[in-house]
Protein backbone atom coordinates (compact mmCIF):
# COMPACT_ATOMS: atom_id res chain seq x y z
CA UNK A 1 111.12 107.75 88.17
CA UNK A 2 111.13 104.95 85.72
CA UNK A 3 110.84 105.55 81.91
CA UNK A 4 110.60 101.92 81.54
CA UNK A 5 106.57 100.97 79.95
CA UNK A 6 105.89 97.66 81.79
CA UNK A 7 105.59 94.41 80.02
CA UNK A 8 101.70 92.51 79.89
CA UNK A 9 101.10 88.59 79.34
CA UNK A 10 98.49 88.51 76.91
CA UNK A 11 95.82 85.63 76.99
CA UNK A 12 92.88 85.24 74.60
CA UNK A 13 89.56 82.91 74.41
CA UNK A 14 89.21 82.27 70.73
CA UNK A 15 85.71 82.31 69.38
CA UNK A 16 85.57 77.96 69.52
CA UNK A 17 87.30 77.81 73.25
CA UNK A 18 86.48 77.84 76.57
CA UNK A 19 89.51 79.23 77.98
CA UNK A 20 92.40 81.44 77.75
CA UNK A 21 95.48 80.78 76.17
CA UNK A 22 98.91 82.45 76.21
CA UNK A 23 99.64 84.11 72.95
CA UNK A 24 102.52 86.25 73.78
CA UNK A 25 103.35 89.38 75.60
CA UNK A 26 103.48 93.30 74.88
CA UNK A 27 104.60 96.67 76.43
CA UNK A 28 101.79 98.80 77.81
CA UNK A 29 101.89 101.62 80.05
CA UNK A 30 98.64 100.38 81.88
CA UNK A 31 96.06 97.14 80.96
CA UNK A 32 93.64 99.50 79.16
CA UNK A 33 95.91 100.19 76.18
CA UNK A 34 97.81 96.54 76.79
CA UNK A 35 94.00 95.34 75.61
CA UNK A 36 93.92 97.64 72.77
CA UNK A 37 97.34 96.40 71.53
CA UNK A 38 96.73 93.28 72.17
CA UNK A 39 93.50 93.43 70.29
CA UNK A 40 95.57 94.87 67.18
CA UNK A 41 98.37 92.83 67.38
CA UNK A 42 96.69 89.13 68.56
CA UNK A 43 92.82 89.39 67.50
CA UNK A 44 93.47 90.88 63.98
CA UNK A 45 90.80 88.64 62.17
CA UNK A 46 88.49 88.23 64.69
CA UNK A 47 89.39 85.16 66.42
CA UNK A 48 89.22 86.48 69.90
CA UNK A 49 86.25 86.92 72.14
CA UNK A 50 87.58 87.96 75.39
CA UNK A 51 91.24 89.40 76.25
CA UNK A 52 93.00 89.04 79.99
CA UNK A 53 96.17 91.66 80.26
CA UNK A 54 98.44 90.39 83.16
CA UNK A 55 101.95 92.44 84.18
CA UNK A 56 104.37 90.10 83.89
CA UNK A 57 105.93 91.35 86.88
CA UNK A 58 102.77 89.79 88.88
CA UNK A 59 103.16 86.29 87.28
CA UNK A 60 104.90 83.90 89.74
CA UNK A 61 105.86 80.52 88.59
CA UNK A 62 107.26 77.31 89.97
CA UNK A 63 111.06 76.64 89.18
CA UNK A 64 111.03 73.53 86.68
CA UNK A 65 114.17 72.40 88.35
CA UNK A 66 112.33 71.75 91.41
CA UNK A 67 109.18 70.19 89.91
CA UNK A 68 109.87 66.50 92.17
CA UNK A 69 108.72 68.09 95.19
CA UNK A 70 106.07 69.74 94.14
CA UNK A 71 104.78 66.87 92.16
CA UNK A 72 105.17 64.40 93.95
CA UNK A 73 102.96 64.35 96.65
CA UNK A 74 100.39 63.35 93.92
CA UNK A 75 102.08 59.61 94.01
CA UNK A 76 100.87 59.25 97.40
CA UNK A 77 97.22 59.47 96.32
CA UNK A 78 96.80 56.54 93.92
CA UNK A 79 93.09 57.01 93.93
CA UNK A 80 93.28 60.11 92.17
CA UNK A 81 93.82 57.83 88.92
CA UNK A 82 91.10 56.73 86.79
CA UNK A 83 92.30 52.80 87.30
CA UNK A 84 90.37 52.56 90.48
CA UNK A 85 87.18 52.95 89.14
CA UNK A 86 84.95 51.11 86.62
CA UNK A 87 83.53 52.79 83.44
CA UNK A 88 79.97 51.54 82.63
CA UNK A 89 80.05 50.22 78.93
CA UNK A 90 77.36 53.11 77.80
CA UNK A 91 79.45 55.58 79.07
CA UNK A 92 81.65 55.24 75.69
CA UNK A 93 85.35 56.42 75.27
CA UNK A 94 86.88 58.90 78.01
C-alpha cells in the first residue's frame, strides 16, 4: 500500500471572472480536504467563488515538442480567421 498523499491541481473563479484559473497545486488525501486546503491556502481574502480539485495524475497534456502537428491542421482552414469577414462600422472595436 502506498503512503504517498496524492497531489491536486487547484483552479479558482475569482469573484470578477468567469472562469477558472490555475493557481497552483497541493497534497490531499482525497478532493474534499484538497478544497479545504485549497480554500486556506489560495482563497485567504476572499477572492474565490468556486474551487475545482483535479489529481494531477488525471491531467493529460500535449507534448510542446510536438505542438506542429497538432497545430497545424488549423492552417488549412483560412476561414477560421477574422480577415474573411467584414465588421459593420457600429459594431465598434473587436
Amino acid at each position: 500500500m502506498s503512503t504517498e498523499i496524492p497531489l491536486w491541481e487547484i483552479f479558482i473563479r475569482s469573484a470578477h471572472g468567469m472562469s477558472h484559473r490555475h493557481v497552483g497545486s497541493l497534497h490531499a488525501p482525497d478532493a474534499g480536504m484538497a478544497i479545504r486546503n485549497a480554500r486556506d491556502v489560495y482563497c485567504r481574502r476572499k477572492e474565490g467563488v468556486s474551487i475545482w480539485v483535479i489529481p494531477t495524475a488525471q491531467v493529460t497534456a500535449s507534448d510542446p515538442g510536438r505542438k506542429d502537428a497538432l497545430f497545424d491542421a488549423a492552417d488549412s482552414k483560412p476561414y477560421r480567421h477574422p480577415t474573411f469577414f467584414d465588421i459593420p462600422e457600429d459594431a465598434g472595436p473587436m
